[in-house]
C-alpha atoms as a PDB file:
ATOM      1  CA  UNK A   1      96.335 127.482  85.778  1.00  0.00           C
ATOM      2  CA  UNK A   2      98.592 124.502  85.030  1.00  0.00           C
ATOM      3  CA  UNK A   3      99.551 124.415  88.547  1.00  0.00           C
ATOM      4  CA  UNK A   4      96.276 124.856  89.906  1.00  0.00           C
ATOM      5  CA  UNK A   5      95.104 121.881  87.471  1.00  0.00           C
ATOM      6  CA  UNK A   6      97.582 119.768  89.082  1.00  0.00           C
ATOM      7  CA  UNK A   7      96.914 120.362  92.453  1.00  0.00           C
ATOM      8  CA  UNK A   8      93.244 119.281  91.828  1.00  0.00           C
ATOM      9  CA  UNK A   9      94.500 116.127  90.259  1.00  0.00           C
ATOM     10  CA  UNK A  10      96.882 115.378  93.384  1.00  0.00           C
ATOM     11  CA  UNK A  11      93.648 115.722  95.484  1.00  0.00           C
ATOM     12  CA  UNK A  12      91.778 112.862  93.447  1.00  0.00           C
ATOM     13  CA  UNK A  13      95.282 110.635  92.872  1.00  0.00           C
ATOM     14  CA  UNK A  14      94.387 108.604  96.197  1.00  0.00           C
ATOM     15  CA  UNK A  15      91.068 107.673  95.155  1.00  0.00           C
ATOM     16  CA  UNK A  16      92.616 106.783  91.793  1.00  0.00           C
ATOM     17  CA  UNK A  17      95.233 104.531  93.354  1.00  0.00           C
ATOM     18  CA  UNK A  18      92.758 103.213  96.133  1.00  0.00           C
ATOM     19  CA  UNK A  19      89.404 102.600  94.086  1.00  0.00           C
ATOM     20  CA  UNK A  20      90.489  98.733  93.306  1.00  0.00           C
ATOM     21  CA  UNK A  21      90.058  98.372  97.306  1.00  0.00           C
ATOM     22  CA  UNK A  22      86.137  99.383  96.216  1.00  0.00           C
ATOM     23  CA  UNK A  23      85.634  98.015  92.970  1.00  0.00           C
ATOM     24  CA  UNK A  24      86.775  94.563  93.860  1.00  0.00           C
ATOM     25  CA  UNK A  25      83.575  94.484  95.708  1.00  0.00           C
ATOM     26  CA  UNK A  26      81.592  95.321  92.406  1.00  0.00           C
ATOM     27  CA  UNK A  27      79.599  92.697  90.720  1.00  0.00           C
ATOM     28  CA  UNK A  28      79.927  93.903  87.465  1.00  0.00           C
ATOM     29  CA  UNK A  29      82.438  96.226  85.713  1.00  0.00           C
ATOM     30  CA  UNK A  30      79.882  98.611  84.982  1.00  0.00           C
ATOM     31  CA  UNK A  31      78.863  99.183  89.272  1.00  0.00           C
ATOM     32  CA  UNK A  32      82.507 100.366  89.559  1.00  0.00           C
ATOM     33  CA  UNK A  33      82.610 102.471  86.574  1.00  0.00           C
ATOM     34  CA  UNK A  34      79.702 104.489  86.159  1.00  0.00           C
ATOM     35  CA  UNK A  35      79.661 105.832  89.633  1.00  0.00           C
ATOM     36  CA  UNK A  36      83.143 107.373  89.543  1.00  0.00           C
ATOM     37  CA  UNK A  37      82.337 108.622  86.096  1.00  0.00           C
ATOM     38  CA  UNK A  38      79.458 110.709  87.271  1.00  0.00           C
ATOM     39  CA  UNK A  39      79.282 111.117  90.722  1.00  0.00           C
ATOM     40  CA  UNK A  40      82.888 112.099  91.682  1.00  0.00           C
ATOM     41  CA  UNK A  41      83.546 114.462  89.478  1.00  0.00           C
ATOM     42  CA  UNK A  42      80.226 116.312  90.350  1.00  0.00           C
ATOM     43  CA  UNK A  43      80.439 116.229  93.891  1.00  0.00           C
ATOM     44  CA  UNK A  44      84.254 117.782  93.526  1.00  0.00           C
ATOM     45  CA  UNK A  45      82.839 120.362  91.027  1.00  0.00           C
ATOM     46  CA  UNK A  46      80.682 121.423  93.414  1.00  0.00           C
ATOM     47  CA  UNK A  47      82.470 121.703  96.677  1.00  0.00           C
ATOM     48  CA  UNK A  48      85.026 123.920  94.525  1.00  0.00           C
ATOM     49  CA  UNK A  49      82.735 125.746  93.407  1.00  0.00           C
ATOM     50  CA  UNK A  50      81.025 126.360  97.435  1.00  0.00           C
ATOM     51  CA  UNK A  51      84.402 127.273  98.332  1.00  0.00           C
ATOM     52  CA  UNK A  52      85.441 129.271  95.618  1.00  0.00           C
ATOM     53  CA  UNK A  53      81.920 131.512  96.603  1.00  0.00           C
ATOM     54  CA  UNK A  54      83.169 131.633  99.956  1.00  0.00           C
ATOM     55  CA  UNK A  55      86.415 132.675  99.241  1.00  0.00           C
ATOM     56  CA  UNK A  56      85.175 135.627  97.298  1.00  0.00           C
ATOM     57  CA  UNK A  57      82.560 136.556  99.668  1.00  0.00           C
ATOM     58  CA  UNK A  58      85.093 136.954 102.445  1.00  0.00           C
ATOM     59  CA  UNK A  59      87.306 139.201 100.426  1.00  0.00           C
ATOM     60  CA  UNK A  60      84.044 141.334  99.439  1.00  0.00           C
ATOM     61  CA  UNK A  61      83.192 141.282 103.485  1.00  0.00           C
ATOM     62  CA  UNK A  62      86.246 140.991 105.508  1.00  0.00           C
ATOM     63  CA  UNK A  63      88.686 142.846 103.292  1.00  0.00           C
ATOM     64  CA  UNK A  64      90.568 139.524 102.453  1.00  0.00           C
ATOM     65  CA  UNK A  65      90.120 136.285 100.989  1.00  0.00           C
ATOM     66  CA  UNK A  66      89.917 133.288 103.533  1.00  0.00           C
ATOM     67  CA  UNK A  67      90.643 130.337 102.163  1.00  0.00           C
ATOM     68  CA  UNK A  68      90.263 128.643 105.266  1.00  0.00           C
ATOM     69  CA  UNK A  69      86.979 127.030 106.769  1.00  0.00           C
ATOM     70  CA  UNK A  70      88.443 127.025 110.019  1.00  0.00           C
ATOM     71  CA  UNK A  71      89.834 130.796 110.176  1.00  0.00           C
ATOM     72  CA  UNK A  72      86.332 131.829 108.373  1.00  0.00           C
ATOM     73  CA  UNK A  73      84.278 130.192 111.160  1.00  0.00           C
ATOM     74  CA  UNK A  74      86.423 132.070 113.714  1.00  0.00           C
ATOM     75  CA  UNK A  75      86.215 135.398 111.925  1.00  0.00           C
ATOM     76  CA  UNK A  76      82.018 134.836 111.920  1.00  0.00           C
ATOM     77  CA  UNK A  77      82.292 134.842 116.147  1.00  0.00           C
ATOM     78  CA  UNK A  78      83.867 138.029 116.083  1.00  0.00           C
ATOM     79  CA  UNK A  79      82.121 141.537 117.427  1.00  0.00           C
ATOM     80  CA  UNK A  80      79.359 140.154 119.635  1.00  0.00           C
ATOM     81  CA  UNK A  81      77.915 137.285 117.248  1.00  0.00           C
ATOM     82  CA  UNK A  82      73.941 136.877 117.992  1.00  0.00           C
ATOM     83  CA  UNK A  83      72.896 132.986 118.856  1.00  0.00           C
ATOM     84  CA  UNK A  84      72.081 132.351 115.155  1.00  0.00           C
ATOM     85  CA  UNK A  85      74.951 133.285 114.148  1.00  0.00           C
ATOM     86  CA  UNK A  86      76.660 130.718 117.077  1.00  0.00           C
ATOM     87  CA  UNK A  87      74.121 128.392 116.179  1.00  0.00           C
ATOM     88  CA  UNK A  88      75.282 128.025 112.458  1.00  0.00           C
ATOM     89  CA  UNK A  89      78.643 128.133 113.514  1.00  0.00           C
ATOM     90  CA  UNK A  90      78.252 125.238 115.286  1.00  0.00           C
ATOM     91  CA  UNK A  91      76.368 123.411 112.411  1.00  0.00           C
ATOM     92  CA  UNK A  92      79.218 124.065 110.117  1.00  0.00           C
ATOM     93  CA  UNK A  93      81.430 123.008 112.465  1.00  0.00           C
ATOM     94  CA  UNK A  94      79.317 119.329 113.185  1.00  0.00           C
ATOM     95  CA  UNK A  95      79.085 119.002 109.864  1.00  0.00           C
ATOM     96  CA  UNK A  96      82.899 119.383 108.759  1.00  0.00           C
ATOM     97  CA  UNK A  97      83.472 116.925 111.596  1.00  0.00           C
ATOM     98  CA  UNK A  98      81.252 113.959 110.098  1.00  0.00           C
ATOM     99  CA  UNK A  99      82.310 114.918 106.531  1.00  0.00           C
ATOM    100  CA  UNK A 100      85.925 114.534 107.735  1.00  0.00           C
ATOM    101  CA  UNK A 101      85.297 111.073 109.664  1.00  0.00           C
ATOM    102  CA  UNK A 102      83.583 110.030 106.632  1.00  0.00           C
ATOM    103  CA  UNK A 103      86.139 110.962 104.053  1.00  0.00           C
ATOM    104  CA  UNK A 104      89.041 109.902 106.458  1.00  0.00           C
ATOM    105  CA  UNK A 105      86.808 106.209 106.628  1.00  0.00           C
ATOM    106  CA  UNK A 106      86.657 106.120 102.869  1.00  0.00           C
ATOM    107  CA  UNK A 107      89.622 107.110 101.402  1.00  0.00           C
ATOM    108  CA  UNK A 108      92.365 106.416 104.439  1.00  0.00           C
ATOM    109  CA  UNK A 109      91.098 103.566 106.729  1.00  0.00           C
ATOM    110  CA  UNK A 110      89.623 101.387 103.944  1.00  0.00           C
ATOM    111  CA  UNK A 111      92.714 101.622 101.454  1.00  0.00           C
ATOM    112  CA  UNK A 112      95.095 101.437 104.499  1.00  0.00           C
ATOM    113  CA  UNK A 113      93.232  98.283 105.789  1.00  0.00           C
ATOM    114  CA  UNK A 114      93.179  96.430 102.756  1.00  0.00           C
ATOM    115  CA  UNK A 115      96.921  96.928 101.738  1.00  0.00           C
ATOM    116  CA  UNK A 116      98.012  96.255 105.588  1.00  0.00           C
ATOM    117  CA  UNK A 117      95.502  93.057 105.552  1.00  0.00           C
ATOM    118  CA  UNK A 118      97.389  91.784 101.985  1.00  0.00           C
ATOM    119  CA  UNK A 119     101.123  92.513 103.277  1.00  0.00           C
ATOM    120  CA  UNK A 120     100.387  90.864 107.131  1.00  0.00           C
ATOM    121  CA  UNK A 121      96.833  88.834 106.404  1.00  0.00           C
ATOM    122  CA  UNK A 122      98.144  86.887 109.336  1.00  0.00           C
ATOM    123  CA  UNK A 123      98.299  89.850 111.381  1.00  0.00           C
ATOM    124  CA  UNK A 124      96.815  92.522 110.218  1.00  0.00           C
ATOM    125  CA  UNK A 125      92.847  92.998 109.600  1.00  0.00           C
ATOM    126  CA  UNK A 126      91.074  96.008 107.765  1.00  0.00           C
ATOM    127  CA  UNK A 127      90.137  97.114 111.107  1.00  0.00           C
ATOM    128  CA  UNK A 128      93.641  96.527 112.666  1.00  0.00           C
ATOM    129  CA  UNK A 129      94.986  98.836 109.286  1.00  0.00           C
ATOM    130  CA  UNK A 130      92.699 101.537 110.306  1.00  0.00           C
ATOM    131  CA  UNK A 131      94.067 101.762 113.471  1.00  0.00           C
ATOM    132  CA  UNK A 132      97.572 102.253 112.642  1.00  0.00           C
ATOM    133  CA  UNK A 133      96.971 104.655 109.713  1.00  0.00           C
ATOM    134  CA  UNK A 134      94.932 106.935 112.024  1.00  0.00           C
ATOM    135  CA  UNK A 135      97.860 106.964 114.166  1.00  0.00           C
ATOM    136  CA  UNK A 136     100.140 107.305 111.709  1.00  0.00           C
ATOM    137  CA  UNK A 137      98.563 110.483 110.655  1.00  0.00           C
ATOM    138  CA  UNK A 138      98.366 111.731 114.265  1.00  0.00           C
ATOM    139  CA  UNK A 139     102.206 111.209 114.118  1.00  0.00           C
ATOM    140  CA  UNK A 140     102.560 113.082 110.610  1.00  0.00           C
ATOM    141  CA  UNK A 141     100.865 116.476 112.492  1.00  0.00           C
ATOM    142  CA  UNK A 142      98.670 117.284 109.425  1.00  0.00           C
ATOM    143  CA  UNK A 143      97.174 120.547 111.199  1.00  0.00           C
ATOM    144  CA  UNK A 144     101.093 121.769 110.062  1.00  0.00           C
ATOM    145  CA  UNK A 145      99.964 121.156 106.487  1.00  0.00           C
ATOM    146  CA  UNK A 146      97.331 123.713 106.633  1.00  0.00           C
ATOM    147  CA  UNK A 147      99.021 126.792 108.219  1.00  0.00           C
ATOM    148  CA  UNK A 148      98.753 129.241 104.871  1.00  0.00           C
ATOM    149  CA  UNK A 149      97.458 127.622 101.255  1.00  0.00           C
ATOM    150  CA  UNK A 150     100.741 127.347  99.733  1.00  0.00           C
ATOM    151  CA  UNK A 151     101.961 124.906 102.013  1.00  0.00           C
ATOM    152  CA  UNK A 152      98.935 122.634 101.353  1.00  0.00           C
ATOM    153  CA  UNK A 153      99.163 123.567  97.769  1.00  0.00           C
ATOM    154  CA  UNK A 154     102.840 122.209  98.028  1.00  0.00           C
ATOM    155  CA  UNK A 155     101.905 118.825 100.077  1.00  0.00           C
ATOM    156  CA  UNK A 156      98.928 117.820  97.074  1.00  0.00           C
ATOM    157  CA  UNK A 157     101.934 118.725  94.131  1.00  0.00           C
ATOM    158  CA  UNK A 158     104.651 116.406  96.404  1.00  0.00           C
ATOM    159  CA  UNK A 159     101.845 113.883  97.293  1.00  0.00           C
ATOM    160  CA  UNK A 160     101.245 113.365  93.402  1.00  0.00           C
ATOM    161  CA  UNK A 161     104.953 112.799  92.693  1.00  0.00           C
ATOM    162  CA  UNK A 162     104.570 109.433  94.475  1.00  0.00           C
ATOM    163  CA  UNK A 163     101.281 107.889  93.838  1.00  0.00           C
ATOM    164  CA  UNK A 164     101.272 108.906  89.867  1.00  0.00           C
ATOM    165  CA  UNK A 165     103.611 106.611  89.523  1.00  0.00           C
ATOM    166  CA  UNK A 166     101.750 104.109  91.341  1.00  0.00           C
ATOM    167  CA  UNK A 167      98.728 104.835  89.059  1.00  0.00           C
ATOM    168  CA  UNK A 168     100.768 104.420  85.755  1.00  0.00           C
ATOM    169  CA  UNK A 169     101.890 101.246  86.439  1.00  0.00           C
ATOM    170  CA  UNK A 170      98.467  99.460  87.482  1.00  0.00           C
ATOM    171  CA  UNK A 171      96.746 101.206  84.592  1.00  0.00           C
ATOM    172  CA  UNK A 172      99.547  99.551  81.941  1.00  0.00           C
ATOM    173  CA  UNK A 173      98.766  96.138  84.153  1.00  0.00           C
ATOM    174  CA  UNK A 174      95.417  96.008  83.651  1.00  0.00           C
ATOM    175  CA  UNK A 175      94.765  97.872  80.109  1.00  0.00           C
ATOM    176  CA  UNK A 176      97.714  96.665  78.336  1.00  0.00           C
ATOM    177  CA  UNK A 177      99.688  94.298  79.622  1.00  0.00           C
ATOM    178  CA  UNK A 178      96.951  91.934  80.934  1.00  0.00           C
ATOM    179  CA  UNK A 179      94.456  93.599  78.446  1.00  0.00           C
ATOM    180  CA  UNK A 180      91.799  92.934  80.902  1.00  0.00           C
ATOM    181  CA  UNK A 181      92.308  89.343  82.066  1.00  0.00           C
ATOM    182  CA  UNK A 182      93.033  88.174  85.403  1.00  0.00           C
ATOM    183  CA  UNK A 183      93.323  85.104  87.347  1.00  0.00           C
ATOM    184  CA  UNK A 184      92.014  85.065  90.454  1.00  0.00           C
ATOM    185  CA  UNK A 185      93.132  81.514  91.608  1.00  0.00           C
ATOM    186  CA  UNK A 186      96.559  82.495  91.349  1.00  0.00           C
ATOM    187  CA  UNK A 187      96.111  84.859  93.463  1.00  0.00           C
ATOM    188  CA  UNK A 188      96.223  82.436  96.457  1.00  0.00           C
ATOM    189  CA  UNK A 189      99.064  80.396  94.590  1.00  0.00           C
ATOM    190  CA  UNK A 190     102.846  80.985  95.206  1.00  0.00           C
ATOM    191  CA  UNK A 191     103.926  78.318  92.532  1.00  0.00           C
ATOM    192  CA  UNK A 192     106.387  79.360  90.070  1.00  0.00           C
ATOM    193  CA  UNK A 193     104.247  79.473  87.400  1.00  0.00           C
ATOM    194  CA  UNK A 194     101.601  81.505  89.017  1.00  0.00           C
ATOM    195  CA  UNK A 195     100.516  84.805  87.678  1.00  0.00           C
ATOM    196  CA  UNK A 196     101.273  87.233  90.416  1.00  0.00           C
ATOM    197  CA  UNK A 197     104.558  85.045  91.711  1.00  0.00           C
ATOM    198  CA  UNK A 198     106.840  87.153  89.002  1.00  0.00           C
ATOM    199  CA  UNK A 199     110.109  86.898  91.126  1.00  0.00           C
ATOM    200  CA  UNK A 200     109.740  85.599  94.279  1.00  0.00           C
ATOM    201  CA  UNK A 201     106.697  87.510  95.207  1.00  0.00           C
ATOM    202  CA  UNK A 202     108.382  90.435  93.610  1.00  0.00           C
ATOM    203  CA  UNK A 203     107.322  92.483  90.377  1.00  0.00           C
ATOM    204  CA  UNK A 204     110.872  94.388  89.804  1.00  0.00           C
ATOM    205  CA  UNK A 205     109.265  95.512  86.359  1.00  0.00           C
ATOM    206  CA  UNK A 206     106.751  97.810  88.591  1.00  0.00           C
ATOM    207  CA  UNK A 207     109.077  98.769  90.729  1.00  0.00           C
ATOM    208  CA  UNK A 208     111.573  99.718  88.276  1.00  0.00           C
ATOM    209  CA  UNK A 209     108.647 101.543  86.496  1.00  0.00           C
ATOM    210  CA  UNK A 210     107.670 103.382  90.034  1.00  0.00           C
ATOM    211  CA  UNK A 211     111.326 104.308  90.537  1.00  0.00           C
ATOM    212  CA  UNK A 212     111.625 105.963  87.269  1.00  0.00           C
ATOM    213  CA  UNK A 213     108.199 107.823  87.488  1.00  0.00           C
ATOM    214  CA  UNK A 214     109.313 109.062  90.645  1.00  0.00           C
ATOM    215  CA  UNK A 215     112.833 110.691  89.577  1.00  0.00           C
ATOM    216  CA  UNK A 216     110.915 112.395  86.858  1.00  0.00           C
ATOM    217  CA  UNK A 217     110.046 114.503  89.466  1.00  0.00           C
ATOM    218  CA  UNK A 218     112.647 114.678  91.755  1.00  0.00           C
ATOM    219  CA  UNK A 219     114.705 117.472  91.183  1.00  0.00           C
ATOM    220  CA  UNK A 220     111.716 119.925  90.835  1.00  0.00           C
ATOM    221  CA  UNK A 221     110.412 118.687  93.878  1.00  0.00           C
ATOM    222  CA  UNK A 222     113.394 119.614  95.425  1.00  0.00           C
ATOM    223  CA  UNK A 223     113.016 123.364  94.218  1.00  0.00           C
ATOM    224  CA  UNK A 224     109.633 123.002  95.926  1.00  0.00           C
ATOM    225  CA  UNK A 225     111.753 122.669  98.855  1.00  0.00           C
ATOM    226  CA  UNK A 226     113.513 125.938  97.984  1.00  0.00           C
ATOM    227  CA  UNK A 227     116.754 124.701  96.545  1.00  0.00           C
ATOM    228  CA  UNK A 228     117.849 126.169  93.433  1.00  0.00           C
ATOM    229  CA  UNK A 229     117.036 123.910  90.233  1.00  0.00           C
ATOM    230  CA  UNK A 230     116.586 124.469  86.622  1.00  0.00           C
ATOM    231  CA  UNK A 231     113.549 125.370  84.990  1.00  0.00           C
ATOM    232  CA  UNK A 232     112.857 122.894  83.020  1.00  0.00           C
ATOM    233  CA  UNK A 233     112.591 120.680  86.345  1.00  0.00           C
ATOM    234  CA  UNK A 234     110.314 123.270  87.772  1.00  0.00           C
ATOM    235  CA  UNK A 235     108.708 123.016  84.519  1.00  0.00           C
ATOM    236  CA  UNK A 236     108.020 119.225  84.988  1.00  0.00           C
ATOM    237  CA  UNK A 237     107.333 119.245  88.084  1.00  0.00           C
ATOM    238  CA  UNK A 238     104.381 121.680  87.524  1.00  0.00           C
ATOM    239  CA  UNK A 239     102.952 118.386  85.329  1.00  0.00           C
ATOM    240  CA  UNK A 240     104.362 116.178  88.220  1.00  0.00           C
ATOM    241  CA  UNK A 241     101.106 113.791  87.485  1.00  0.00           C
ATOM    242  CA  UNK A 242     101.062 113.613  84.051  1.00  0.00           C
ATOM    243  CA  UNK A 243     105.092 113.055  84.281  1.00  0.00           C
ATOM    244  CA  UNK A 244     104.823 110.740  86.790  1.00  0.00           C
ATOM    245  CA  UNK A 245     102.465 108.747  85.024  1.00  0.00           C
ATOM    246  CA  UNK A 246     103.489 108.716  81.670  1.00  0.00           C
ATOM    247  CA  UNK A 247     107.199 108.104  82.411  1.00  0.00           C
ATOM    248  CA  UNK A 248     105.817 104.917  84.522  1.00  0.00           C
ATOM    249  CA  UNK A 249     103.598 103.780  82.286  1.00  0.00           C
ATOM    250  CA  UNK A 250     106.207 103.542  79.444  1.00  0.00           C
ATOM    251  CA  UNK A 251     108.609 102.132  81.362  1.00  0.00           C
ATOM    252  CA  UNK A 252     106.491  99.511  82.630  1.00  0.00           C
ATOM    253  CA  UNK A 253     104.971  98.415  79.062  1.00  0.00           C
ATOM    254  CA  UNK A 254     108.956  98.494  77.806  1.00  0.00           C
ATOM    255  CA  UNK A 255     110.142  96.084  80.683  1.00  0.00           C
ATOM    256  CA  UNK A 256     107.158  93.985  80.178  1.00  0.00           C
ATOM    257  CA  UNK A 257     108.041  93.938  76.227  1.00  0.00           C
ATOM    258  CA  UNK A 258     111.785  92.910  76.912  1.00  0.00           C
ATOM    259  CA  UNK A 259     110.933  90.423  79.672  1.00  0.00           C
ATOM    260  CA  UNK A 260     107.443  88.916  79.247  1.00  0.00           C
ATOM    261  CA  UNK A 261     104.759  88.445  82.586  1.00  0.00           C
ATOM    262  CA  UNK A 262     103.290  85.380  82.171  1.00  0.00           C
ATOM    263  CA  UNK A 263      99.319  85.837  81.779  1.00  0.00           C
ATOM    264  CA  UNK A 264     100.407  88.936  79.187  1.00  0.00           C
ATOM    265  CA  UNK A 265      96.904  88.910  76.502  1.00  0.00           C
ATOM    266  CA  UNK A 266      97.071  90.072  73.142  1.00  0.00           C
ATOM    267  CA  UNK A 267      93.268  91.162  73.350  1.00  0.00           C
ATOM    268  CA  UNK A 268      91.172  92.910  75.562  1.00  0.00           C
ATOM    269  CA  UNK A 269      88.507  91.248  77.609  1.00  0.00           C
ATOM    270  CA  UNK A 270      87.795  91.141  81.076  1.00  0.00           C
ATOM    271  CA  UNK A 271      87.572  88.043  81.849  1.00  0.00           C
ATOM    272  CA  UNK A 272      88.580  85.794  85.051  1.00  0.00           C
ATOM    273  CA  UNK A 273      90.678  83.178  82.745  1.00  0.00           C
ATOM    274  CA  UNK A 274      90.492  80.356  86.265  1.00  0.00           C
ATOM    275  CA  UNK A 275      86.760  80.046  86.011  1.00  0.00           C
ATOM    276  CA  UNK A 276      87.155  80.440  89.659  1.00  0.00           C
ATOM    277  CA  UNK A 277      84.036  83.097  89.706  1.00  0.00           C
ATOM    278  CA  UNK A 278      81.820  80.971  87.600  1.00  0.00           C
ATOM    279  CA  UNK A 279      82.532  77.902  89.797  1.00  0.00           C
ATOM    280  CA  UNK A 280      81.576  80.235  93.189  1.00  0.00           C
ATOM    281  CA  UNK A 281      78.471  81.569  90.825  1.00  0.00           C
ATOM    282  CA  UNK A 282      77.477  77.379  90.442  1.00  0.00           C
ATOM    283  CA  UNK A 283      78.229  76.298  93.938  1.00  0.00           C
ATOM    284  CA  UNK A 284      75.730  79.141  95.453  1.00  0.00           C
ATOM    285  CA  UNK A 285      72.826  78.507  92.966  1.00  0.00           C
ATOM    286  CA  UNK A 286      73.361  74.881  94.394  1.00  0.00           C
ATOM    287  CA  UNK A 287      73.284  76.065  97.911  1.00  0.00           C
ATOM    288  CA  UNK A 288      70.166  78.269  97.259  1.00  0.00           C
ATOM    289  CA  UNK A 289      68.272  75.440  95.726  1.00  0.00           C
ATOM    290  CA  UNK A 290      69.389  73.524  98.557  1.00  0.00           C
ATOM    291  CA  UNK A 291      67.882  75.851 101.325  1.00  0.00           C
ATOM    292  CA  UNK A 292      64.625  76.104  98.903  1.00  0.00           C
ATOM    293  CA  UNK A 293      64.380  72.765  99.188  1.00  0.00           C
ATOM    294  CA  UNK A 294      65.012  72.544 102.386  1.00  0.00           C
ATOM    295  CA  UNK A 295      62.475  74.829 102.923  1.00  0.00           C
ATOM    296  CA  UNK A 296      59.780  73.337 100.571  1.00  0.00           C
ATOM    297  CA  UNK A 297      60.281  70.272 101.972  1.00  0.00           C
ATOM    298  CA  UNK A 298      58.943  71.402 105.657  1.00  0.00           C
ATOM    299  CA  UNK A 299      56.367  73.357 104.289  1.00  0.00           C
ATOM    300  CA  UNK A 300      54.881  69.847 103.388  1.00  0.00           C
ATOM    301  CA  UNK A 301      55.676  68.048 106.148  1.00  0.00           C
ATOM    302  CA  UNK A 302      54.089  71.091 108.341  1.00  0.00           C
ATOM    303  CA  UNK A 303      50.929  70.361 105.807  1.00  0.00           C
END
């Protein structure tokens, strides 16, 4: 069960990592929040739950479970299948296409796009990003990934090992180091005093953090591999998010205790300490009274 609990967290740790590509675009903290809260794990609950049905339909059928859409579809064509039965073959089959292009589009091309576009803006455009992680996962062979269910079992657990540690350390950012504030002037600023400039462009705290989150994990996920390893490693690794994140986390609110971030808030509130969204705010309720203005203004002279 523990395992099994894992692997559905490794599923969700990309959207965890990528959702600040989304919420960014939120107005309000409350448009980010809320519809994560409710809506994703709902939908997840309940394409589980479809294929958990399936699953143990096919056993009661077929003779054995089949875990895979793709095998399940084939085994429906089998023995003469009437043109219904082709038909809603086909449907399935259209319909796993768009939901594919459609998660691929939110969760890969978007995330990819915006972290390409922030390490090569001069370069690289969301678009551009898109591009190259869609070939990069041509180049990874994913259909390899999904030979039997233990293998993509496997992938999720090692996939977790990496961005759980990712997750810790932009959690402790935000919640307690920053406690919420941010500056988003600094942002474009590569002064020495600037928020985000740490050391030379380079946050060694979070990377120290990430480092440590990830050797956590690393000798059990080398008995995934099949070498021989304790089992207390195998033991971790079975928690390989919860590991991964906690050791990260810790490590990255100890660092940040020893050598102190400037920006670092002794109480929470999210708050944009610049002012730079409050002067944006002003300068487009000027520009909207200028185009109503505008606007009035030829109305009467039209009069």
């Amino acid at each position: 069960m523990v395992v099994s609990t894992m692997s559905c967290v490794s599923n969700k740790v990309t959207l965890i990592t990528n959702a600040p590509d989304f919420a960014s675009r939120a107005r309000t903290p409350s448009a980010a929040l809320y519809p994560q809260l409710f809506a994703s794990p709902l939908t997840a609950s309940f394409v589980c739950l479809i294929g958990i049905l399936v699953s143990s339909s096919s056993q009661a059928i077929y003779g054995k479970a089949i875990w895979s859409p793709i095998e399940l579809l084939g085994t429906f064509l089998n023995d003469t299948p009437s043109k219904a039965t082709r038909f809603g073959v086909w449907f399935i089959s259209a319909s796993f296409m768009i939901a594919q292009m459609g998660t691929n589009i939110s969760a890969n091309s978007v995330s990819a796009g915006c972290d390409l576009t922030a390490l090569f803006p001069r370069f690289i455009n969301i678009r551009r990003g898109g591009y190259i992680a869609a070939t990069v996962g041509l180049v990874m062979c994913p259909w390899n990934l999904l030979k039997n269910s233990n293998e993509f079992t496997s992938y999720l657990s090692a996939y977790s090992v990496f961005l759980s540690s990712i997750a810790g350390v932009m959690v402790t950012e935000y919640y307690v180091v920053r406690k919420g504030h941010y500056n988003v002037k600094d942002l474009y600023n590569t002064g020495k005093g600037s928020w985000y400039w740490y050391t030379y462009g380079v946050n060694c705290r979070a990377y120290a953090a990430y480092i440590a989150g990830i050797l956590i994990n690393a000798v059990g996920f080398a008995g995934a591999t099949g070498r021989i390893v304790p089992l207390a490693a195998t033991r971790i690794y079975e928690l390989s998010f919860i590991a991964g994140f906690g050791i990260s986390a810790v490590i990255y609110w100890m660092l940040n205790r020893v050598f102190p971030v400037v920006g670092a808030a002794d109480a929470f509130e999210e708050i944009d300490v610049s002012g730079y969204e409050d002067k944006a705010s002003g300068l487009r309720d000027v520009e909207e009274m200028d185009i109503d203005a505008k606007v009035a203004g030829s109305e009467t002279a039209t009069e």
